[in-house]
N, C-alpha and C. Protein backbone atom coordinates (compact mmCIF):
# COMPACT_ATOMS: atom_id res chain seq x y z
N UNK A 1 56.48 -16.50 -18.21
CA UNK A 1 56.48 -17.88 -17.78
C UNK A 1 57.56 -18.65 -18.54
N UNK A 2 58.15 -19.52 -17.93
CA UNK A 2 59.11 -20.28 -18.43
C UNK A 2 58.80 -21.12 -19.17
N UNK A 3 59.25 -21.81 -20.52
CA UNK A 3 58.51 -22.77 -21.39
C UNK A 3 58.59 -24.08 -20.78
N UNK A 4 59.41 -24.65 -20.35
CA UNK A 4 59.35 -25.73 -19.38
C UNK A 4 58.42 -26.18 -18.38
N UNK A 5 57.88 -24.86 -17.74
CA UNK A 5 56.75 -25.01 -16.53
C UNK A 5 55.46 -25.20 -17.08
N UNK A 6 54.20 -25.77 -16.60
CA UNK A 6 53.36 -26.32 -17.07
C UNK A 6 52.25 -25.50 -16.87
N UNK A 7 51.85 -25.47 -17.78
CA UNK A 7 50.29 -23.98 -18.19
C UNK A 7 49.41 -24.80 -16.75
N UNK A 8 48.11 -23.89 -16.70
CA UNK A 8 47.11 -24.10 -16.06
C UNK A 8 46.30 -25.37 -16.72
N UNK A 9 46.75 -25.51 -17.84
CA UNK A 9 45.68 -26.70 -19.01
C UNK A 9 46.60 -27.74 -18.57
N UNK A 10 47.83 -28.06 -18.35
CA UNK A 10 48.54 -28.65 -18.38
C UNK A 10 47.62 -30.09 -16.95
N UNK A 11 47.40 -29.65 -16.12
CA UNK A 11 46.67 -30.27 -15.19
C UNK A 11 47.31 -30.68 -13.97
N UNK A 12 48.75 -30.14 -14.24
CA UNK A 12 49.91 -30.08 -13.20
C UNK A 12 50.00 -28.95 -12.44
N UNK A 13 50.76 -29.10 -11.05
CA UNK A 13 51.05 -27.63 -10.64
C UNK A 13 52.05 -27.27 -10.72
N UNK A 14 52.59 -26.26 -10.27
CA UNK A 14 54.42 -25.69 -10.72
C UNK A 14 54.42 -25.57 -9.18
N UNK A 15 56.06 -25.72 -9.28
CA UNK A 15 56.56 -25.88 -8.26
C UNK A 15 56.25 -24.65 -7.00
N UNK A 16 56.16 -23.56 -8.04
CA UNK A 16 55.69 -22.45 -6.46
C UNK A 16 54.09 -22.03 -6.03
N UNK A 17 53.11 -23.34 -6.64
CA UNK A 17 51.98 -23.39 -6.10
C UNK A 17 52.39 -23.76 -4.34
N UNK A 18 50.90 -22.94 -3.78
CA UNK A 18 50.73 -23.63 -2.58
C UNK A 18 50.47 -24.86 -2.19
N UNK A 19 50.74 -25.89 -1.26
CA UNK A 19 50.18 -26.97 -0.47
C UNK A 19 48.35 -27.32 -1.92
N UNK A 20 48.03 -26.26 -0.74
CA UNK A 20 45.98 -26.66 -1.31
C UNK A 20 45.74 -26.82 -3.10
N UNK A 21 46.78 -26.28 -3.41
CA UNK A 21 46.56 -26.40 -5.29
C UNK A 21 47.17 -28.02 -5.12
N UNK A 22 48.50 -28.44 -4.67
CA UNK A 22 48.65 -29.55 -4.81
C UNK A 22 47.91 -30.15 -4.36
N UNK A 23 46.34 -30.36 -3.56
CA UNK A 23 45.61 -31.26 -2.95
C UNK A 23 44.81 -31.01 -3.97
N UNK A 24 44.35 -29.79 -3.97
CA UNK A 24 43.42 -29.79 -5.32
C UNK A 24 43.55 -30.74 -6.84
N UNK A 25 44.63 -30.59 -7.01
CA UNK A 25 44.96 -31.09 -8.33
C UNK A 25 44.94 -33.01 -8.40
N UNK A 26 45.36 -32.95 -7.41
CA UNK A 26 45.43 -34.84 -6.74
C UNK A 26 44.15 -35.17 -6.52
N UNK A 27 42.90 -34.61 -6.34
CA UNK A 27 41.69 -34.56 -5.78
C UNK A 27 40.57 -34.90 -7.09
N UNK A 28 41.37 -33.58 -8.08
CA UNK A 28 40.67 -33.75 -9.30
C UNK A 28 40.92 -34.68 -10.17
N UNK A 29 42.23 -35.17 -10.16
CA UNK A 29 42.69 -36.22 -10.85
C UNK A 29 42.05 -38.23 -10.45
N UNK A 30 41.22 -37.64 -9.27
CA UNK A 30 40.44 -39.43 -8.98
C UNK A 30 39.27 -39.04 -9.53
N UNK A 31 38.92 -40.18 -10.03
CA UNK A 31 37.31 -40.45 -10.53
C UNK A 31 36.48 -40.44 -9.12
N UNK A 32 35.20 -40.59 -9.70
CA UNK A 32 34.34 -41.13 -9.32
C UNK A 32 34.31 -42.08 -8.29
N UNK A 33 34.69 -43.21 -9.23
CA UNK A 33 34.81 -44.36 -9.22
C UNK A 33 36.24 -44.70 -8.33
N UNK A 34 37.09 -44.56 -8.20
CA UNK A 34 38.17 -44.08 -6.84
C UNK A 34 37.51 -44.03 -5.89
N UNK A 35 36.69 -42.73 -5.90
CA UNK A 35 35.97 -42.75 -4.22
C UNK A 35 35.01 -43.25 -3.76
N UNK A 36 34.30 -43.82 -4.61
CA UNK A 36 33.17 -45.11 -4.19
C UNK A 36 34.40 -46.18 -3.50
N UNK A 37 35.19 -46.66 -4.57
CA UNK A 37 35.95 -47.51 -4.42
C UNK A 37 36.46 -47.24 -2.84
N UNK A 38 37.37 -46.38 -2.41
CA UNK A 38 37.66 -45.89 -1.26
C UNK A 38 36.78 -46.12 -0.21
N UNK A 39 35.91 -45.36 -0.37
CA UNK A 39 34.63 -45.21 0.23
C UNK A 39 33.89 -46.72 0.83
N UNK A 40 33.92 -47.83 -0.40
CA UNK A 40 33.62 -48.67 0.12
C UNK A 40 34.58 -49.74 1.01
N UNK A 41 36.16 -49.70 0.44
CA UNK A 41 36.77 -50.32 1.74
C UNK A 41 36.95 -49.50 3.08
N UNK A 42 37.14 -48.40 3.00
CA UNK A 42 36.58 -47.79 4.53
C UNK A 42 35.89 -48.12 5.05
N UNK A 43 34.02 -48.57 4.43
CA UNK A 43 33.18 -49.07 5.36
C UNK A 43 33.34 -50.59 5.92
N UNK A 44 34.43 -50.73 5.41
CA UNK A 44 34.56 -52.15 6.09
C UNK A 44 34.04 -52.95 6.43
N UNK A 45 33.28 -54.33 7.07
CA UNK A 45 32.74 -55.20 7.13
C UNK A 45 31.48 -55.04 7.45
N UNK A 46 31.14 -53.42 7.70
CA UNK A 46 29.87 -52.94 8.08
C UNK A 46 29.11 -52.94 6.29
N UNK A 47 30.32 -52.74 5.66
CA UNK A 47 29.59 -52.44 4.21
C UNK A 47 28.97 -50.23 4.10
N UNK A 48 28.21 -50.54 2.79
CA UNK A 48 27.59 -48.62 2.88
C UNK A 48 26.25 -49.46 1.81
N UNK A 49 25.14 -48.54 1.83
CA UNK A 49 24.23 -48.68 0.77
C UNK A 49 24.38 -47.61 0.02
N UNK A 50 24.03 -47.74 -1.40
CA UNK A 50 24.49 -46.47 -1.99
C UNK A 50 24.12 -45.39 -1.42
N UNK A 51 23.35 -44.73 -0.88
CA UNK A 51 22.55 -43.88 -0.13
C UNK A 51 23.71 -43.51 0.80
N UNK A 52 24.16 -44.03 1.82
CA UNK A 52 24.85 -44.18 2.93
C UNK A 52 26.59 -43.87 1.48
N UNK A 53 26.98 -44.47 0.74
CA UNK A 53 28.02 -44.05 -0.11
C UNK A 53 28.42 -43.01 -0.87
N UNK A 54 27.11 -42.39 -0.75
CA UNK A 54 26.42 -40.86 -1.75
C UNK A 54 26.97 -39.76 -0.77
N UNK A 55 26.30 -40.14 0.66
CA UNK A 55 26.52 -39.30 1.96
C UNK A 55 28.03 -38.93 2.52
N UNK A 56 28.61 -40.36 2.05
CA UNK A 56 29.87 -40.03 2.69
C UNK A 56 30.87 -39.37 1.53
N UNK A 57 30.53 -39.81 0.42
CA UNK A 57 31.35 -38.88 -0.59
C UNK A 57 31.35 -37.72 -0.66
N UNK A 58 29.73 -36.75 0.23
CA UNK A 58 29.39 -35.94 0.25
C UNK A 58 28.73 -35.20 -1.29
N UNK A 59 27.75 -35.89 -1.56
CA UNK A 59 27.54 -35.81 -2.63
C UNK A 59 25.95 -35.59 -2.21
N UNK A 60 24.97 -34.96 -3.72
CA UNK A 60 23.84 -34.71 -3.21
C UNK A 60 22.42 -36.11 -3.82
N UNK A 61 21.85 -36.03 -3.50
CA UNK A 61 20.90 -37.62 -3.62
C UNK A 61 21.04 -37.40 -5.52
N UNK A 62 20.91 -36.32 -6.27
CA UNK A 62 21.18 -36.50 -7.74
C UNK A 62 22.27 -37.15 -7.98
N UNK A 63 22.98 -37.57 -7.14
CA UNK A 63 24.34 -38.25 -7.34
C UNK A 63 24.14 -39.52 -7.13
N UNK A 64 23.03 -40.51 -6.73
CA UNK A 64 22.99 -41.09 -5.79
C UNK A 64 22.93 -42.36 -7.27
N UNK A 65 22.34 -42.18 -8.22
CA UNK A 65 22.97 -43.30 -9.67
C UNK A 65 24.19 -43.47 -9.93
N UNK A 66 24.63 -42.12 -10.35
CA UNK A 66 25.85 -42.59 -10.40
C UNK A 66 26.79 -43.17 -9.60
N UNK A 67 26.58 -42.86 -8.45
CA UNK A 67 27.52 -43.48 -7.57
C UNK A 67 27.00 -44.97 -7.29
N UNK A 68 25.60 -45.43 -7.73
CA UNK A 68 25.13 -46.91 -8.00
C UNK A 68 25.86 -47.61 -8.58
N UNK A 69 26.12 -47.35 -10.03
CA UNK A 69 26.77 -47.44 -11.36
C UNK A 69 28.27 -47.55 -11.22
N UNK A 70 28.70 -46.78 -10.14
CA UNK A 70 30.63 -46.76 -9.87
C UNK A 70 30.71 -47.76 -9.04
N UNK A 71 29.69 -48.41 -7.83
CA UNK A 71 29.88 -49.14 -6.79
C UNK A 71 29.60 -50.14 -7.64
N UNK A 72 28.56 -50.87 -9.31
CA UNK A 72 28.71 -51.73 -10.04
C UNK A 72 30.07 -52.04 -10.42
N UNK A 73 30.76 -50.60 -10.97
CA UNK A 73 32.34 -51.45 -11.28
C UNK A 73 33.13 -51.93 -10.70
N UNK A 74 33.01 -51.40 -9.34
CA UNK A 74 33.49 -51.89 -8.69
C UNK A 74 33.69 -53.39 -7.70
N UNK A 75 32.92 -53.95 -8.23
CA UNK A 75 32.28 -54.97 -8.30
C UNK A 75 32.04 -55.59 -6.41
N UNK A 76 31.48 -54.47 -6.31
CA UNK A 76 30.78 -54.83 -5.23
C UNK A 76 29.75 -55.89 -4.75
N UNK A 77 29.52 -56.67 -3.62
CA UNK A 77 29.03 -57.52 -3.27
C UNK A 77 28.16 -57.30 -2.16
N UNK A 78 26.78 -57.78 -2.67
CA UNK A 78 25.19 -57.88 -1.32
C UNK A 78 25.44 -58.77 0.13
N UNK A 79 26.02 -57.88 0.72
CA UNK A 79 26.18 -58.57 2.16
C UNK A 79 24.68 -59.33 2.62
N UNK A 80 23.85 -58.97 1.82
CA UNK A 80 22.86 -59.92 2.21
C UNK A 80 21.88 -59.12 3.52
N UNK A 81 22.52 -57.73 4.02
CA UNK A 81 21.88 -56.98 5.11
C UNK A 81 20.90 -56.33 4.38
N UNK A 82 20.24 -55.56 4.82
CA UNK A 82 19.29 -54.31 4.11
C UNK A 82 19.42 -53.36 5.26
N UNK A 83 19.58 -52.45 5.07
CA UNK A 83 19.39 -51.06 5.79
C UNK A 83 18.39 -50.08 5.38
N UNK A 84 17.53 -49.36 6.28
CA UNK A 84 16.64 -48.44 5.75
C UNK A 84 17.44 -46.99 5.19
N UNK A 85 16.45 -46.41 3.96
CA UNK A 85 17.13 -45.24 3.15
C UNK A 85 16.54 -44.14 3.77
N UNK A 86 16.91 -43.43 3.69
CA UNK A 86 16.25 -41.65 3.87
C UNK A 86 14.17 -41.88 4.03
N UNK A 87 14.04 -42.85 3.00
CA UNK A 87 12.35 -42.76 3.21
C UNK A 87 11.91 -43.79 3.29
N UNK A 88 12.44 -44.96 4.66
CA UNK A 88 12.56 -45.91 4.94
C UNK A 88 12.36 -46.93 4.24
N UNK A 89 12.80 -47.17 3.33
CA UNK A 89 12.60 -48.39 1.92
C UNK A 89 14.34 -49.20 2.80
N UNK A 90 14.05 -50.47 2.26
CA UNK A 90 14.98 -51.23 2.67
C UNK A 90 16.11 -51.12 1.64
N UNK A 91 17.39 -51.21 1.66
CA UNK A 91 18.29 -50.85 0.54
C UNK A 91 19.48 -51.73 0.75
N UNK A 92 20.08 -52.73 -0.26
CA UNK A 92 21.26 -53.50 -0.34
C UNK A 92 22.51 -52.86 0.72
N UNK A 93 22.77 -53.60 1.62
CA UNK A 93 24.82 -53.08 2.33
C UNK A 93 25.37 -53.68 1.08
N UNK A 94 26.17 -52.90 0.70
CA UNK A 94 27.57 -53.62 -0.45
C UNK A 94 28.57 -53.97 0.54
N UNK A 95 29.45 -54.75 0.08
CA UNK A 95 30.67 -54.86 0.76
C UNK A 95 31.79 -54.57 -0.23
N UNK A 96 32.78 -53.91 -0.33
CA UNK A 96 34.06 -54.26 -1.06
C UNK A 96 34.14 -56.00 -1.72
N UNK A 97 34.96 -56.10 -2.84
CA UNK A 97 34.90 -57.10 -3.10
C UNK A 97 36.04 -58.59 -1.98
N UNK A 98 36.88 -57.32 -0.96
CA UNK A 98 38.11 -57.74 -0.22
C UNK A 98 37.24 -58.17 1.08
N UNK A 99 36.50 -57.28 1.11
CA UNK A 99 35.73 -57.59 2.46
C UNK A 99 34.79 -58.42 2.61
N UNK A 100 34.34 -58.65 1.36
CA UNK A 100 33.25 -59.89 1.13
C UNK A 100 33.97 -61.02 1.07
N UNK A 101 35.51 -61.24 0.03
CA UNK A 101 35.96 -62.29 0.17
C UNK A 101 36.16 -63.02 1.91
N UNK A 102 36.71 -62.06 2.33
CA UNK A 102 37.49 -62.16 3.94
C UNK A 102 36.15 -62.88 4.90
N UNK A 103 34.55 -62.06 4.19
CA UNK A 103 33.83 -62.62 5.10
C UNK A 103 33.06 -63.95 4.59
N UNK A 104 33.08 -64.41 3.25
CA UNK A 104 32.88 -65.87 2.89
C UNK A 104 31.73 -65.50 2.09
N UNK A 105 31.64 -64.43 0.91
CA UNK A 105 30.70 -64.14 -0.03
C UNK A 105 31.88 -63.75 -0.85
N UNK A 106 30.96 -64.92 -2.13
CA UNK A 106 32.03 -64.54 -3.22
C UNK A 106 31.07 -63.46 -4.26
N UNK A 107 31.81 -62.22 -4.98
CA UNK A 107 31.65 -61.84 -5.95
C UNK A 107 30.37 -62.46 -6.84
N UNK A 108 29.80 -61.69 -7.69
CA UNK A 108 28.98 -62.47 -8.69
C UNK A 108 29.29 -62.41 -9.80
């Protein structure tokens, strides 16, 4: 290996990786908290409940705090809807903080 090119620790790929290592590596490099983030301006003015944010991250219901906790930093906002969860309990829509502004709920 060339000393210039970057080890496996390095967290980079070398230039004669395939395509999928470069997706891989870009993939591993977002938090959490990125794809809540994502996740929640995608749902757009519909909003997600964490439940519904857990699902689309594709994540399993043990995930379903933390991804509470990432949609907190993100400083998500209670559209004020409720949607039913998996065992019909009523559960907060968040909105992005862009999408709440746009729809006339400010941040808390």
């Amino acid at each position: 290996m060339n000393a210039s090119e970057p080890t496996l620790f390095d967290g980079a790929v070398r230039s004669t990786d395939p395509a999928t290592s470069r997706i891989a590596a870009a993939l591993k490099r977002t938090t959490l908290r990125d794809r809540v983030e994502a996740a929640l301006r995608a749902a757009g003015r519909s909003g997600a409940t964490d439940w519904e944010l857990t699902d689309l991250l594709g994540l399993g219901p043990e995930d379903k705090p933390s991804v509470g906790k990432r949609r907190q930093e993100c400083r998500a906002v209670d559209s004020g809807v409720r949607r039913k969860t998996p065992k019909g309990l009523a559960a907060v829509v968040w909105l992005h903080p862009e999408w709440a502004w746009a729809a006339g709920r400010a941040a808390a």
